[in-house]
Protein backbone atom coordinates (compact mmCIF):
# COMPACT_ATOMS: atom_id res chain seq x y z
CA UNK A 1 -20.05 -10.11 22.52
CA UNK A 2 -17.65 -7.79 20.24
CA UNK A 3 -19.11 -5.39 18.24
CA UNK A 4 -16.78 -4.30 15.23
CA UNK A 5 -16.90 -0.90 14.10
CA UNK A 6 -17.26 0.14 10.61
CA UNK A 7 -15.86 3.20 10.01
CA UNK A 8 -15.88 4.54 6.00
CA UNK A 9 -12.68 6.45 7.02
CA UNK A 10 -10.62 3.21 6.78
CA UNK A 11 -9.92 0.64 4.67
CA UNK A 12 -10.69 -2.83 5.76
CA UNK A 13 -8.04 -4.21 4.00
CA UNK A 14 -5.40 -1.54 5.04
CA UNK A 15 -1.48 -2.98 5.34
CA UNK A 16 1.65 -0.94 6.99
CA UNK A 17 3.52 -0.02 3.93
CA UNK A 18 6.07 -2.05 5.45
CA UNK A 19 4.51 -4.92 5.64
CA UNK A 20 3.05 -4.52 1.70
CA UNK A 21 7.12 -3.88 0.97
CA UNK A 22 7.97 -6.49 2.06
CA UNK A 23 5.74 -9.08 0.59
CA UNK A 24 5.85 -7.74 -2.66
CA UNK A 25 9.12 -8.36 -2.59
CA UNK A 26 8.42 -12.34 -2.83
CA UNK A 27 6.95 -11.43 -6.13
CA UNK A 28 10.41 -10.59 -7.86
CA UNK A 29 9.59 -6.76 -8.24
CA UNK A 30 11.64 -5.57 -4.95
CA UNK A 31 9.91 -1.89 -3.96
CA UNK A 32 10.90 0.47 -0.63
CA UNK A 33 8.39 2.00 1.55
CA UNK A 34 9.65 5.41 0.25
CA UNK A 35 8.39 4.50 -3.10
CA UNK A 36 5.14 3.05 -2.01
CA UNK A 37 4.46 6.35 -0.18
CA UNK A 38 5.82 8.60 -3.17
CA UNK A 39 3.07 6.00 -5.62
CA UNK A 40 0.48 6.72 -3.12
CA UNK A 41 0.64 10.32 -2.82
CA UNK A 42 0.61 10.79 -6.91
CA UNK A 43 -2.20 8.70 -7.14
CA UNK A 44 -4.26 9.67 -4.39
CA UNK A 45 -4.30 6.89 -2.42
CA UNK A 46 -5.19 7.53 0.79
CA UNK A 47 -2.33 6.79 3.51
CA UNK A 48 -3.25 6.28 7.44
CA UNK A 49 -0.61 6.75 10.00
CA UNK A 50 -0.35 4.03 12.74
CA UNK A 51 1.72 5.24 15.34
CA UNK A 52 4.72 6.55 12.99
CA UNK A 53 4.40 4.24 10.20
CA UNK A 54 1.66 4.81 7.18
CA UNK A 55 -0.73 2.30 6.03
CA UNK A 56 -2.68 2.21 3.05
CA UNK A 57 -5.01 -0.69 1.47
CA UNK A 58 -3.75 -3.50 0.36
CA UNK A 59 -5.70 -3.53 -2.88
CA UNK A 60 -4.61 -0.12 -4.31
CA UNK A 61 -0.99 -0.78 -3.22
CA UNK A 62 -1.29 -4.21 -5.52
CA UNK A 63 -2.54 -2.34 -7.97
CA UNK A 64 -0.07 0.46 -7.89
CA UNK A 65 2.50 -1.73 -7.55
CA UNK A 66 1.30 -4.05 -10.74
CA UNK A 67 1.49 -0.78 -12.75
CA UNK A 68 4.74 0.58 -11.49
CA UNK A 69 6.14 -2.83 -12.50
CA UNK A 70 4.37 -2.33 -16.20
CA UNK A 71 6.30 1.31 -16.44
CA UNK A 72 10.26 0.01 -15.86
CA UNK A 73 9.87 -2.96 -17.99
CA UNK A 74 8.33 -1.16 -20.70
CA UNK A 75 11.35 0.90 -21.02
């Protein structure tokens, strides 16, 4: 039997940033990892490396990503 670990370290619902890019990208809003990271760090969203690529949950990056969105079409 597998036992799964929970660990409150990481989040269950973490995505590589490119893996998030790219699917928000089938929303209409294209956004690069770089961006994603930049979003991250000035928002405190806590990024996990996996190998050499970060991760982060996919929740926050949706939400970041929703109000990123809000900001350039304001202007």
């Amino acid at each position: 039997m597998a036992v799964s670990l929970i660990s409150p370290y990481i989040a269950a619902d973490e995505i590589k940033l490119k893996e998030a890019a790219n699917l928000l990208t089938e929303s209409g809003h294209r956004v690069s990892v770089t961006t994603l990271e930049r979003l991250c760090r000035r928002h405190n969203v806590p990024l996990t490396k996996h190998g050499r690529a970060n991760a982060a949950s996919w929740t926050e990056l949706l939400k970041l990503h929703r109000d990123w969105v809000n900001s350039r079409s304001v202007g």
